[in-house]
N, C-alpha and C. Protein backbone atom coordinates (compact mmCIF):
# COMPACT_ATOMS: atom_id res chain seq x y z
N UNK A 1 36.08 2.33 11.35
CA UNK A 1 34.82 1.69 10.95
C UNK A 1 35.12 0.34 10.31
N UNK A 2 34.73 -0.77 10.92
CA UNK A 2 34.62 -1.75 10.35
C UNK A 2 33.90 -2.38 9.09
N UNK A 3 34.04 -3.76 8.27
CA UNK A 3 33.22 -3.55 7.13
C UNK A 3 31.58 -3.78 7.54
N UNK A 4 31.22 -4.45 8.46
CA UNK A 4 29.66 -4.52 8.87
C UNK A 4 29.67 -2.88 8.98
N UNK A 5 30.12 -2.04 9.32
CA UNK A 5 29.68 -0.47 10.21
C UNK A 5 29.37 0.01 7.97
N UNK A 6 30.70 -0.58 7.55
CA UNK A 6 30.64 0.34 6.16
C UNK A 6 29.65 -0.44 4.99
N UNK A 7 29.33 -1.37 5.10
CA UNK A 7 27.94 -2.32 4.74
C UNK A 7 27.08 -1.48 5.14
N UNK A 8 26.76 -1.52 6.43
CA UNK A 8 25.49 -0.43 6.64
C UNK A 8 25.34 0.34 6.33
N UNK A 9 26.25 1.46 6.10
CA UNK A 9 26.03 2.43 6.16
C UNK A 9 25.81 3.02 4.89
N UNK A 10 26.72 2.07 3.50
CA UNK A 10 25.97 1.92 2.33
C UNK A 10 25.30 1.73 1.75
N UNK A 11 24.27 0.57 2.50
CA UNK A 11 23.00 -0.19 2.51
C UNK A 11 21.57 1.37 2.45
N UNK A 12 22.34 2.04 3.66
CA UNK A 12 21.39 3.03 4.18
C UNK A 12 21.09 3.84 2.84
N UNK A 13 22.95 4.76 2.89
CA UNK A 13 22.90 5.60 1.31
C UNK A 13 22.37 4.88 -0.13
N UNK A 14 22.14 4.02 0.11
CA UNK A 14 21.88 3.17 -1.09
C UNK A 14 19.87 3.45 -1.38
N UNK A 15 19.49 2.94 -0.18
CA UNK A 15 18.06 3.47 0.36
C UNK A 15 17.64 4.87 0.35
N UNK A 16 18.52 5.73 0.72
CA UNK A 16 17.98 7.14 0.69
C UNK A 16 18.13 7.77 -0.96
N UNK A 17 19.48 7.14 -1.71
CA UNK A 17 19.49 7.03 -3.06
C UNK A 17 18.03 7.04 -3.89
N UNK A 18 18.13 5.51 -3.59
CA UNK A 18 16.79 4.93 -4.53
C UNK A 18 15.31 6.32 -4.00
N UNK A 19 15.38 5.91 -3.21
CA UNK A 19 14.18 6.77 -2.39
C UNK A 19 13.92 8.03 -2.85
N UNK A 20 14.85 8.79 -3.03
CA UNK A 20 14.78 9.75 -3.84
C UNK A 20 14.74 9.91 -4.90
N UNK A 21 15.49 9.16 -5.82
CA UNK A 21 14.96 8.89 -7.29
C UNK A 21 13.48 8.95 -7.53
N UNK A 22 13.28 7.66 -7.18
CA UNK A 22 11.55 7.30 -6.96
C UNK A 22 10.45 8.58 -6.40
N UNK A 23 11.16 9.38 -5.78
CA UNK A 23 10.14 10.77 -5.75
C UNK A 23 10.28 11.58 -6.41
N UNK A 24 11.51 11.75 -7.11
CA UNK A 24 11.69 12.93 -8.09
C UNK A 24 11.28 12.43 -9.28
N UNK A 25 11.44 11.38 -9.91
CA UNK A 25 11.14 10.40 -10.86
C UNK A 25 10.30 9.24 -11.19
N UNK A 26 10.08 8.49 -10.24
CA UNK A 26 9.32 7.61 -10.73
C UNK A 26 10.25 6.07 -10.63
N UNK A 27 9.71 4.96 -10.44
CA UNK A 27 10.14 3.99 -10.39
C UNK A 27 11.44 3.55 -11.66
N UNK A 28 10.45 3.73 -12.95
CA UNK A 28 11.21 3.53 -14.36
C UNK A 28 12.28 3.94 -14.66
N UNK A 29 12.23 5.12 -13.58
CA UNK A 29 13.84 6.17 -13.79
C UNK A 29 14.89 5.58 -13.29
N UNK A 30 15.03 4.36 -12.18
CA UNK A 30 15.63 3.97 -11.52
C UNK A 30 16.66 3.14 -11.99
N UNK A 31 18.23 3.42 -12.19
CA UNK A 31 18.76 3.24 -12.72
C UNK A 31 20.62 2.83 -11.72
N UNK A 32 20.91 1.55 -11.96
CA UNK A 32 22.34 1.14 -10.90
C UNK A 32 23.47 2.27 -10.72
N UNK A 33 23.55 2.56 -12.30
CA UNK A 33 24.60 3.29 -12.21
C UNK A 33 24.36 5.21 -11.61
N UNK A 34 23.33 5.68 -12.07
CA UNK A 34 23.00 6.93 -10.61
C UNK A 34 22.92 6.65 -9.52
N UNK A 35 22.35 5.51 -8.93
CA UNK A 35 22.40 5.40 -7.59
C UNK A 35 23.74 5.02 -7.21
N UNK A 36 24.75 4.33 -7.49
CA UNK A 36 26.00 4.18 -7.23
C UNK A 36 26.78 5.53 -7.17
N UNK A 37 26.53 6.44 -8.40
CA UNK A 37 26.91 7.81 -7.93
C UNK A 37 26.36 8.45 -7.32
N UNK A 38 24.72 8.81 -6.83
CA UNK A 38 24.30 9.56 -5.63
C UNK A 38 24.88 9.04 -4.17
N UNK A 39 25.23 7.23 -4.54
CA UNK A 39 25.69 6.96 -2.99
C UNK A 39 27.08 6.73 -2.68
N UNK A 40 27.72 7.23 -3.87
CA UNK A 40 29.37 7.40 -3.85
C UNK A 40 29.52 6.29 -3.59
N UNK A 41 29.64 4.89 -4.21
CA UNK A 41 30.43 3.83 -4.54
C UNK A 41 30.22 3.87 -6.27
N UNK A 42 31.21 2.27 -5.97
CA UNK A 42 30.55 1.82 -7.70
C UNK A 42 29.91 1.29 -7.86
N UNK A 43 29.44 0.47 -8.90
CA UNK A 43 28.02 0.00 -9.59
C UNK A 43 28.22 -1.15 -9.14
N UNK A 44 29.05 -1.56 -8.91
CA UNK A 44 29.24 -3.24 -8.47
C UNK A 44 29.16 -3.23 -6.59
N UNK A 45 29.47 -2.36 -6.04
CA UNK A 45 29.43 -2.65 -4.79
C UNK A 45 27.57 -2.39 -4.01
N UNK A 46 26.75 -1.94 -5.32
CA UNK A 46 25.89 -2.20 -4.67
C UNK A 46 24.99 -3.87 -4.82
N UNK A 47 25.72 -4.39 -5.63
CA UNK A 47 25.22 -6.01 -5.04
C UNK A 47 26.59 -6.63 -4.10
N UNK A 48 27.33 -5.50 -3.78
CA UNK A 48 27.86 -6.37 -2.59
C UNK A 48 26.80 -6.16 -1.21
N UNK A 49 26.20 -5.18 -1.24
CA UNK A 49 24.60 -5.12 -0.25
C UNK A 49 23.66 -5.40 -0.78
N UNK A 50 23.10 -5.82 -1.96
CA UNK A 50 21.86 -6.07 -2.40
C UNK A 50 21.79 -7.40 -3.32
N UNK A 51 21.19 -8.71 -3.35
CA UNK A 51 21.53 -9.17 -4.42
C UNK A 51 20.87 -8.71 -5.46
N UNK A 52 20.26 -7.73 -5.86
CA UNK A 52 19.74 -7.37 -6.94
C UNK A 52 19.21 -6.04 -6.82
N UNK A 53 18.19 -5.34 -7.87
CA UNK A 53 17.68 -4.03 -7.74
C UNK A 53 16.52 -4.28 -7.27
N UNK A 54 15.87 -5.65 -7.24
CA UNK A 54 14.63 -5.86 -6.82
C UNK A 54 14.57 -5.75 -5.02
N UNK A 55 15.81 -6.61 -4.46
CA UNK A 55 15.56 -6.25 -3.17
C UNK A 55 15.91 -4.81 -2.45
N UNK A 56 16.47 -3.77 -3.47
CA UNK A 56 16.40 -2.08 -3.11
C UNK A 56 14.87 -1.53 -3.30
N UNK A 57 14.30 -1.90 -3.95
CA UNK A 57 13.33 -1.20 -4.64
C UNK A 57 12.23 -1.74 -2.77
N UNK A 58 12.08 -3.19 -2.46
CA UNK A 58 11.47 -3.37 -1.74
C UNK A 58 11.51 -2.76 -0.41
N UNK A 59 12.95 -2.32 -0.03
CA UNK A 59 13.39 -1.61 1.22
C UNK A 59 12.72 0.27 1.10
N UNK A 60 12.47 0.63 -0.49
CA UNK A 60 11.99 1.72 -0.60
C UNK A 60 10.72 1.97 -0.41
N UNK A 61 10.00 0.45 -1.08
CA UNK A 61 8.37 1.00 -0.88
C UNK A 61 7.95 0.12 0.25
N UNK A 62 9.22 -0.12 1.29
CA UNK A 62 8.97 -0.65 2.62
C UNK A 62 8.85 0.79 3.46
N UNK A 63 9.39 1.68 3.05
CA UNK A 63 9.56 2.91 3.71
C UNK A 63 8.00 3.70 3.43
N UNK A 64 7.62 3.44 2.29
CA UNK A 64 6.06 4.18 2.17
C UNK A 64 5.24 3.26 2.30
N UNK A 65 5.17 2.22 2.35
CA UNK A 65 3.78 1.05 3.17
C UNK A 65 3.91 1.58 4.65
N UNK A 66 4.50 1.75 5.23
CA UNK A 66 5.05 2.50 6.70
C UNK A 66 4.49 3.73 6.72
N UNK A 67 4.92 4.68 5.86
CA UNK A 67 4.51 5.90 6.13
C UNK A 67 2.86 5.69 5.60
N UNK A 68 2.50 4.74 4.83
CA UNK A 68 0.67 4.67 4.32
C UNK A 68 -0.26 4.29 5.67
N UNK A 69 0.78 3.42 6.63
CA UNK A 69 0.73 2.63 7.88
C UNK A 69 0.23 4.03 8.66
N UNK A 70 1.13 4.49 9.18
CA UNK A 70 0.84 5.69 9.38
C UNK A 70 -0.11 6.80 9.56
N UNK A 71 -0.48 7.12 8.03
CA UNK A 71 -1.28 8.02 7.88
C UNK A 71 -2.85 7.47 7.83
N UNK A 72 -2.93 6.29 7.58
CA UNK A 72 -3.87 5.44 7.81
C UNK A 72 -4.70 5.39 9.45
N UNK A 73 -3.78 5.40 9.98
CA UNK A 73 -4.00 5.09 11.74
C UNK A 73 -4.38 6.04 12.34
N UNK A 74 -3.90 7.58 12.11
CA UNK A 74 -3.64 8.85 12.33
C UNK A 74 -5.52 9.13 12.66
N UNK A 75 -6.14 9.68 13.81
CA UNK A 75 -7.30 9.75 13.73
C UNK A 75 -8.45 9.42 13.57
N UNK A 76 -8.50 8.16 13.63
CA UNK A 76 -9.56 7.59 12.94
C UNK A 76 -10.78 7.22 14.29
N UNK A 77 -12.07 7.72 13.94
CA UNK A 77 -12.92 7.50 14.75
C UNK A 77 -13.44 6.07 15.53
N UNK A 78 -13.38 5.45 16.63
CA UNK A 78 -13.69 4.78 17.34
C UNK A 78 -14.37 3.99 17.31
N UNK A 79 -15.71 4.91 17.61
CA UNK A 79 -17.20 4.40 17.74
C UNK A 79 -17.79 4.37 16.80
N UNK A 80 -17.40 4.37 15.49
CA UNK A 80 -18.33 4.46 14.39
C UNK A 80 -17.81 3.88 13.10
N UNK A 81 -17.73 2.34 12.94
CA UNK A 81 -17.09 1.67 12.05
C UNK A 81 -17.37 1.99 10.71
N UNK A 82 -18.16 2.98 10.18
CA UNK A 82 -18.43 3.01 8.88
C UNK A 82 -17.50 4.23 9.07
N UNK A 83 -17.97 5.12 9.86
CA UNK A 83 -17.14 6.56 9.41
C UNK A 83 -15.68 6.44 9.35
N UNK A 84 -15.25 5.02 10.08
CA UNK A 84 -13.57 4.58 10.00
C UNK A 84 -13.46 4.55 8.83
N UNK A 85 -14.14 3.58 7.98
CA UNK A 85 -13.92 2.86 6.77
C UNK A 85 -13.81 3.80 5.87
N UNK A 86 -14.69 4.73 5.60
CA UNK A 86 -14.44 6.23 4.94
C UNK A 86 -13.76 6.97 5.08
N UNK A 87 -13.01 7.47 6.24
CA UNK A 87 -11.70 8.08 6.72
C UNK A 87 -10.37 6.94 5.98
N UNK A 88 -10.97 5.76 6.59
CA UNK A 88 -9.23 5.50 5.70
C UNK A 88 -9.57 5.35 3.91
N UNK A 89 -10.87 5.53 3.42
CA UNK A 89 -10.69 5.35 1.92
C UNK A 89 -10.14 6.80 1.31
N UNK A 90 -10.73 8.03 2.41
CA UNK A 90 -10.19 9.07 1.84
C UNK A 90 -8.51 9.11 2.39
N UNK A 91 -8.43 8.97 3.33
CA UNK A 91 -6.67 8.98 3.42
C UNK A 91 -6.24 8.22 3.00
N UNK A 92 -6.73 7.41 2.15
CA UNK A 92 -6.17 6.78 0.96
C UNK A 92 -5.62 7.74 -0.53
N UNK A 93 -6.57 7.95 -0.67
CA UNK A 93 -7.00 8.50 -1.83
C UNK A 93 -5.77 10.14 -1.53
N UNK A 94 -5.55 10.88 -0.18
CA UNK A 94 -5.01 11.52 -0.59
C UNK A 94 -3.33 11.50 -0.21
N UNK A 95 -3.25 10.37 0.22
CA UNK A 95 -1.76 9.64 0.49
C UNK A 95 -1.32 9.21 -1.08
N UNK A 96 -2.39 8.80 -1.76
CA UNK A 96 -1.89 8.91 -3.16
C UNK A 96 -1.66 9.90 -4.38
N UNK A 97 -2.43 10.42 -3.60
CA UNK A 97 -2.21 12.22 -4.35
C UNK A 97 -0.71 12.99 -3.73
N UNK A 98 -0.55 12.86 -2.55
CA UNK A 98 0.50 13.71 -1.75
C UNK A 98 1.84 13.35 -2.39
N UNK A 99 1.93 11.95 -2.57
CA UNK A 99 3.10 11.19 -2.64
C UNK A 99 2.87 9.90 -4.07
N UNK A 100 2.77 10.86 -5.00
CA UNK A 100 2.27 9.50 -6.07
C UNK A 100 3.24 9.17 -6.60
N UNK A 101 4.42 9.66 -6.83
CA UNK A 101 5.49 8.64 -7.24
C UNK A 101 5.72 7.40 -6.52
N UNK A 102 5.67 7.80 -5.30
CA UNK A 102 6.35 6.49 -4.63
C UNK A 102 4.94 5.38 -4.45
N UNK A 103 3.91 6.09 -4.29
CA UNK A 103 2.53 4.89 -4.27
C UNK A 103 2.60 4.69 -5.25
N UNK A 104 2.43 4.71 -6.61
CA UNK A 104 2.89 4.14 -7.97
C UNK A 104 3.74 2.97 -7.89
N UNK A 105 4.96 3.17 -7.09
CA UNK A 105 6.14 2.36 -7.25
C UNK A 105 5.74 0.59 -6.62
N UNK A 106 4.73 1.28 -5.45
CA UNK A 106 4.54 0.04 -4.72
C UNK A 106 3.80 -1.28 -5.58
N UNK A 107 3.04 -0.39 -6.72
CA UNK A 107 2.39 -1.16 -7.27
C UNK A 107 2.70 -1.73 -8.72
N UNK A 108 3.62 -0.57 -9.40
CA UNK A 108 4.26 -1.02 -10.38
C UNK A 108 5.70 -1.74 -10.45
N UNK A 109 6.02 -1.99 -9.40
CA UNK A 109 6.95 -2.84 -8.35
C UNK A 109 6.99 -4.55 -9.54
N UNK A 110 7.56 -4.88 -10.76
CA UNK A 110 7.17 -6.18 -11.26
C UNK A 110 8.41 -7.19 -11.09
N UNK A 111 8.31 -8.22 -10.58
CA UNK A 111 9.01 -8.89 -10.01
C UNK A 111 9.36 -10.07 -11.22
N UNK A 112 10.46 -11.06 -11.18
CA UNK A 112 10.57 -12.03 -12.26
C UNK A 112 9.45 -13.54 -11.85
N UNK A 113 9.15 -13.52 -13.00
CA UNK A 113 8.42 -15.00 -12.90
C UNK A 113 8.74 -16.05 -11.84
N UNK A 114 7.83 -16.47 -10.99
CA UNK A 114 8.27 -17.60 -10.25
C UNK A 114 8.45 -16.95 -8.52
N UNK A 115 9.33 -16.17 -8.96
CA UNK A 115 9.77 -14.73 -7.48
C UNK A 115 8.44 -14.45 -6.95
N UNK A 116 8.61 -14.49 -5.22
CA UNK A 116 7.67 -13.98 -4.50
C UNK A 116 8.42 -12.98 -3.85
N UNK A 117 7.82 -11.94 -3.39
CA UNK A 117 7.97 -10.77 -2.41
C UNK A 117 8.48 -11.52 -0.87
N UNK A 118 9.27 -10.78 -0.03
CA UNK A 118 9.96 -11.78 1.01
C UNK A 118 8.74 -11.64 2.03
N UNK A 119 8.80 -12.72 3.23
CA UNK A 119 8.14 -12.43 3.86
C UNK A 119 7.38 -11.30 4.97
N UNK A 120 9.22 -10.56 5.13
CA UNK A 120 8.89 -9.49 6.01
C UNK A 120 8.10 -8.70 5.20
N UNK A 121 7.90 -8.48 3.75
CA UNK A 121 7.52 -6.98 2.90
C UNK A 121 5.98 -7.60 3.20
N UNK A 122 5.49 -8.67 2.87
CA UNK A 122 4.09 -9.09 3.09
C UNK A 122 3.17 -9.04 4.45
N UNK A 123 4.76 -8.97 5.39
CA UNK A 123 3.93 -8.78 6.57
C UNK A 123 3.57 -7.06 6.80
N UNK A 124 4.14 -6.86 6.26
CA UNK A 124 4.14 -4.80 6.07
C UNK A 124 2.70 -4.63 5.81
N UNK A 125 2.69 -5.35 4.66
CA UNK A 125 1.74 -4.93 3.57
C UNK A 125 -0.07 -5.88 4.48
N UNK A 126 0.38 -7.04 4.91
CA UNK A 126 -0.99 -7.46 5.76
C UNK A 126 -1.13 -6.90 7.08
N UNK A 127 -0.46 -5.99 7.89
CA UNK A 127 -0.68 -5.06 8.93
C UNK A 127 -1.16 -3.78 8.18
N UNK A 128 -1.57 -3.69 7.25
CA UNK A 128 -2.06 -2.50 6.51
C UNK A 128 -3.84 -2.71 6.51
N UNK A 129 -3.97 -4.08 6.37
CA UNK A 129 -5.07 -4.43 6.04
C UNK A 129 -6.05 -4.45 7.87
N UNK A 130 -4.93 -4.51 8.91
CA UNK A 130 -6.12 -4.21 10.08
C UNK A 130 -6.67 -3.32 10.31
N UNK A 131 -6.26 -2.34 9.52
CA UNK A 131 -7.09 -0.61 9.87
C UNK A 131 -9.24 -0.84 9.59
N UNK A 132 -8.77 -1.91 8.10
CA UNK A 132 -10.11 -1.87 7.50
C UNK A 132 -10.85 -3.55 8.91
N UNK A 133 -10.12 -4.17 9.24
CA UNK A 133 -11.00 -5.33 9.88
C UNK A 133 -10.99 -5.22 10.96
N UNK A 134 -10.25 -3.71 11.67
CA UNK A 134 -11.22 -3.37 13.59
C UNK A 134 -12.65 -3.08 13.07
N UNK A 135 -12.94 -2.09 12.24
CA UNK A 135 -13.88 -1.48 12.03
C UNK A 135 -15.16 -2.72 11.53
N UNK A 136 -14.38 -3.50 10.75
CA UNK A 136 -15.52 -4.71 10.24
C UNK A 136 -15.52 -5.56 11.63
N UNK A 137 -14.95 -5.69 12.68
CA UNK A 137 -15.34 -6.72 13.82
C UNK A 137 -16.06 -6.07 14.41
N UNK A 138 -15.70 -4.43 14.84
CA UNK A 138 -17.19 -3.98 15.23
C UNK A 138 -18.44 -4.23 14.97
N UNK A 139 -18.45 -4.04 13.58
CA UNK A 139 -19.77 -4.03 12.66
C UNK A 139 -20.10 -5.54 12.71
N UNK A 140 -19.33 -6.44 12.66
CA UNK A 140 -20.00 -7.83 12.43
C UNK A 140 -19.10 -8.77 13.48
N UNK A 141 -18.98 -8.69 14.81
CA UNK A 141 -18.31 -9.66 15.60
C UNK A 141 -18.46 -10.99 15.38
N UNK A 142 -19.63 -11.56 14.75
CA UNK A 142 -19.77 -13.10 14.22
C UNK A 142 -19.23 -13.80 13.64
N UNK A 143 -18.36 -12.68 12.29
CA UNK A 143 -17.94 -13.42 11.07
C UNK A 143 -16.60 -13.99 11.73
N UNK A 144 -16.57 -14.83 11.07
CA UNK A 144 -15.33 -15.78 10.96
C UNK A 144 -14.05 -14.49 10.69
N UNK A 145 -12.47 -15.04 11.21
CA UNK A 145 -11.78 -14.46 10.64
C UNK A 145 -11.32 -14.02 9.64
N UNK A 146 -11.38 -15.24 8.88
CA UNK A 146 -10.30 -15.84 7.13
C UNK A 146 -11.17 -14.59 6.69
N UNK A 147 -12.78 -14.55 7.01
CA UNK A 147 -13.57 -13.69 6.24
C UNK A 147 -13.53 -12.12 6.11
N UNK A 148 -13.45 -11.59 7.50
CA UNK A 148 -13.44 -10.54 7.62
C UNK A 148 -11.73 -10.43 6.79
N UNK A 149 -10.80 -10.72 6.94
CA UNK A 149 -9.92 -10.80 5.75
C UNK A 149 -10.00 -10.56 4.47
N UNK A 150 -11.15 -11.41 4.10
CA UNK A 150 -11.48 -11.29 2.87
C UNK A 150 -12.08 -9.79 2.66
N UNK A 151 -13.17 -9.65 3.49
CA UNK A 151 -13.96 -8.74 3.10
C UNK A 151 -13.30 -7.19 2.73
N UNK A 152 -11.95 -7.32 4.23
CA UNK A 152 -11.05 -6.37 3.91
C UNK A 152 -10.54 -5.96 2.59
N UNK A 153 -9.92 -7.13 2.14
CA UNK A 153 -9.15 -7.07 0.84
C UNK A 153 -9.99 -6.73 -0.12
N UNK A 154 -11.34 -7.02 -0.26
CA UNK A 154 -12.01 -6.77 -0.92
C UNK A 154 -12.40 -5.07 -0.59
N UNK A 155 -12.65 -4.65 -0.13
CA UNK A 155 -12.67 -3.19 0.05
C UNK A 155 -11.75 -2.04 0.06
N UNK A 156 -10.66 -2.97 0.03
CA UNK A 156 -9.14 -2.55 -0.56
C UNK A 156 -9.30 -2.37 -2.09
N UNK A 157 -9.58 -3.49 -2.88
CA UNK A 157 -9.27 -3.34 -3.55
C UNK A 157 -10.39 -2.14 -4.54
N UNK A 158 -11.91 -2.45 -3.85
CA UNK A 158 -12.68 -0.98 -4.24
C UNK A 158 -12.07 0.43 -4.29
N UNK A 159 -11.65 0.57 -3.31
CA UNK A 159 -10.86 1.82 -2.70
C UNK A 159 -9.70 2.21 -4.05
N UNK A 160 -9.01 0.86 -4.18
CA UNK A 160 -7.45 1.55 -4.77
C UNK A 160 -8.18 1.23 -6.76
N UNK A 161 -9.11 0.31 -6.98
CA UNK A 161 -9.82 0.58 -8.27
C UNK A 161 -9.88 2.17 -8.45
N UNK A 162 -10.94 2.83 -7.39
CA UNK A 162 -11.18 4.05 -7.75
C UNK A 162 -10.54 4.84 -8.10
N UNK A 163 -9.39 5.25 -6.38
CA UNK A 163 -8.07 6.02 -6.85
C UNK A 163 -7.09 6.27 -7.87
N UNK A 164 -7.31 4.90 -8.22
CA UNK A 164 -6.17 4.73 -9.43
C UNK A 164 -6.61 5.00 -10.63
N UNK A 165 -7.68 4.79 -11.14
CA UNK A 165 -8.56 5.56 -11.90
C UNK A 165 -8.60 6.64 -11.91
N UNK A 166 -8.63 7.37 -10.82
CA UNK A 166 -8.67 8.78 -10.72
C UNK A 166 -7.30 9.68 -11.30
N UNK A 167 -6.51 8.86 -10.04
CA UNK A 167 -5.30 9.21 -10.37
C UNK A 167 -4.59 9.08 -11.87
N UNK A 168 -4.81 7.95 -12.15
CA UNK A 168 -3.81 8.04 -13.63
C UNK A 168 -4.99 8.37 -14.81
N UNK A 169 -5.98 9.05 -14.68
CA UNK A 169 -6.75 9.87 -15.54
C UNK A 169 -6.78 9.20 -16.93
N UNK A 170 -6.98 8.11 -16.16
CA UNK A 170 -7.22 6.88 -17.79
C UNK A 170 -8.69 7.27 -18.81
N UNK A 171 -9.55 7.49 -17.86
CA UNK A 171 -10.85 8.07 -17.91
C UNK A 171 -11.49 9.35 -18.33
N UNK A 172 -10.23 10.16 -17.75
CA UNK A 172 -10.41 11.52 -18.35
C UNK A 172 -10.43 11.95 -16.69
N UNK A 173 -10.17 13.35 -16.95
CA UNK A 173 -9.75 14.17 -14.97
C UNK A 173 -11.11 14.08 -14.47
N UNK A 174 -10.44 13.49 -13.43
CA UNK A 174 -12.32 13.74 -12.25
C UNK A 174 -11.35 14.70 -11.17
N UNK A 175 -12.04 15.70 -10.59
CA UNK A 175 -11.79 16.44 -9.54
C UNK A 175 -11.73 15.89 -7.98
N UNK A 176 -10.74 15.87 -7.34
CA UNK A 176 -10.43 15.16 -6.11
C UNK A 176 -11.56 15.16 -5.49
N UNK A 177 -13.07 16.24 -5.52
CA UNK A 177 -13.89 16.11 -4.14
C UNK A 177 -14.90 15.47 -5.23
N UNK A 178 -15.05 15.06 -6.34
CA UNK A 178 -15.86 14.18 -6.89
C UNK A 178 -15.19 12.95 -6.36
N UNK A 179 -14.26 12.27 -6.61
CA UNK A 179 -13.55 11.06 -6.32
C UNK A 179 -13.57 10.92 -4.87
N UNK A 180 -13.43 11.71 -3.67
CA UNK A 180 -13.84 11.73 -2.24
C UNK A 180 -15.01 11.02 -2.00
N UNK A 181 -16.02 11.84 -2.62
CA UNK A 181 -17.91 11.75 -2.96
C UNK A 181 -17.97 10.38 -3.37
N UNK A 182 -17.16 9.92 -4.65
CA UNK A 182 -17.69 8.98 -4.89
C UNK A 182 -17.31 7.40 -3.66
N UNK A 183 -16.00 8.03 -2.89
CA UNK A 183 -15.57 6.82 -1.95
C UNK A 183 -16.11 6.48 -1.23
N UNK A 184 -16.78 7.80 -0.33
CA UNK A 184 -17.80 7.47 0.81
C UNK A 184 -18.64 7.08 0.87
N UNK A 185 -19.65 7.63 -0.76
CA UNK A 185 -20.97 6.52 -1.12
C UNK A 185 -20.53 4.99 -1.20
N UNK A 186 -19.72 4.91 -2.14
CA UNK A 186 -19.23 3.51 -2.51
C UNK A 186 -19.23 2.38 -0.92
N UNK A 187 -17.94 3.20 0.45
CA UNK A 187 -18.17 2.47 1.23
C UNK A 187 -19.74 2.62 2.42
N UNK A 188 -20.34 3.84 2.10
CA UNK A 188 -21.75 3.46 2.60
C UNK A 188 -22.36 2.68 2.50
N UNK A 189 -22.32 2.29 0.82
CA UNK A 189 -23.48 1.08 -0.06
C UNK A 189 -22.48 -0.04 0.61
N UNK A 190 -21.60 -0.57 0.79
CA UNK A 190 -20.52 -1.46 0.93
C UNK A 190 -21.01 -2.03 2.41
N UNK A 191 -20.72 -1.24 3.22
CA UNK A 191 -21.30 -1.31 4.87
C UNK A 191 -22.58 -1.88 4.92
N UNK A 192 -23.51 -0.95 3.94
CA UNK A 192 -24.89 -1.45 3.88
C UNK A 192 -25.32 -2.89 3.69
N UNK A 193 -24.66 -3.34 2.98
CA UNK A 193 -24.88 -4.21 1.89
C UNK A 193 -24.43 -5.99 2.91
N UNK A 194 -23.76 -5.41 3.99
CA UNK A 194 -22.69 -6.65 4.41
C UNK A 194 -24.12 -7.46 5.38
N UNK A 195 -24.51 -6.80 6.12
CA UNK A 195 -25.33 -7.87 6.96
C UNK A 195 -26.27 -8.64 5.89
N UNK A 196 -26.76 -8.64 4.64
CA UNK A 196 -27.45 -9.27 3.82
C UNK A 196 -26.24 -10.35 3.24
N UNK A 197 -25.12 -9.83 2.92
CA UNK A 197 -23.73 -10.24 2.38
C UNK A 197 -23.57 -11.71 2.95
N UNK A 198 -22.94 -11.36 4.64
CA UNK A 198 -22.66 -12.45 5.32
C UNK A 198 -23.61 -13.33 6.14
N UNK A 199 -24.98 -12.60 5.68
CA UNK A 199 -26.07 -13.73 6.26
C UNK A 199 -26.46 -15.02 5.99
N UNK A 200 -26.18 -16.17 7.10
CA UNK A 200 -26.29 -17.35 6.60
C UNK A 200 -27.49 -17.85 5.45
N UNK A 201 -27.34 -18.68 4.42
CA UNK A 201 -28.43 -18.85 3.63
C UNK A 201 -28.82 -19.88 4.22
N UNK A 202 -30.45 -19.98 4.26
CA UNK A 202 -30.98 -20.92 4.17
C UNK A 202 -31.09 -21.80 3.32
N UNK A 203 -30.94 -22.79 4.00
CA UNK A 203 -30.99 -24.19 2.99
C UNK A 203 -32.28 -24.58 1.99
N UNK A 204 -31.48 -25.23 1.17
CA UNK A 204 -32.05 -25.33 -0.06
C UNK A 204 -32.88 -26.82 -0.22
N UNK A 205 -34.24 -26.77 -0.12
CA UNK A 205 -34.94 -28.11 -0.06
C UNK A 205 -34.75 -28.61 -1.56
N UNK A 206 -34.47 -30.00 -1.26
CA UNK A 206 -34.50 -30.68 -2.83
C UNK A 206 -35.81 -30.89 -3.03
């Protein structure tokens, strides 16, 4: 085995390392020197593959934006752009329940001042966002792109307000089929609300 074959292949153990930490534990737990011993090197040879812990951590919650990718896509009705939009807020909601260490991680993920996320992780993360804008081109083929973008993100971010609320029981425990209940109304009124939303205004006489 050559050193590219033994690079990789540390790179990998290094990934399945972290990866597991982060499900048994939690992001915070994540620590150089266990993962150097779960992946049998030393502490120094994992910035001979990584320059830092920040670009491990991204290869991990590159692995669950993928699997969110995923479970997101999995079924989702066709002909009926609202009932999409509600299918992926609840397989939202229980992709974060199934697997909340590692959805945690994606978000408590804090990077140093100045530092942006690389490009490939952003492109992960904006192929996430077409699940919600087939369903809005159905519903509104007129709007501009940049917009339906927007509108996405914006219904993203309704969606993961709620969950996360739910989830980290800042509020006090709500029961998963209250928090369901409350998603589907939320994107009913949401759907409802858009043809008044993106309707051109009429102009304003001085």
């Amino acid at each position: 085995m050559d050193i590219t074959e033994r690079r990789a292949k540390l790179r990998e153990a290094l990934i399945d390392a972290a990866d597991e930490a982060i499900g048994r534990d939690g992001l915070s737990a994540l620590k150089a020197r266990a993962l150097a011993e779960a992946a049998g090197c030393a502490v120094g040879a994992i910035y001979n593959v990584f320059p830092d812990l920040d670009a491990l951590i991204y290869e991990v919650n590159a692995r669950t934006l993928k699997r969110l990718d995923a479970t997101l896509g999995a079924g989702l009705p066709a002909d009926d752009p609202e009932a999409a939009m509600q299918a992926l807020a609840l397989g939202y909601h229980r992709f974060s329940r199934a697997d909340s260490r590692h959805w945690r991680a994606v978000f408590a993920h804090q990077i140093p001042d100045g530092a942006v996320p690389p490009d490939w992780y952003l492109g992960l993360v904006g192929r996430l966002f077409r699940h919600i804008e087939e369903p809005l081109a159905t519903l509104l083929p007129h709007l501009d792109g940049q917009i339906r973008q927007s509108l996405a993100r914006t219904l993203f971010s309704a969606v993961h307000g709620i969950v996360s609320i739910g989830l980290e029981e800042k509020l006090g425990s709500t029961p998963d089929e209250i928090i369901a209940r409350g998603l589907k109304l939320m994107v009913r009124a949401w759907v409802a609300g858009l043809p008044v939303a993106t309707a051109p205004r009429p102009a304003i006489r001085p």
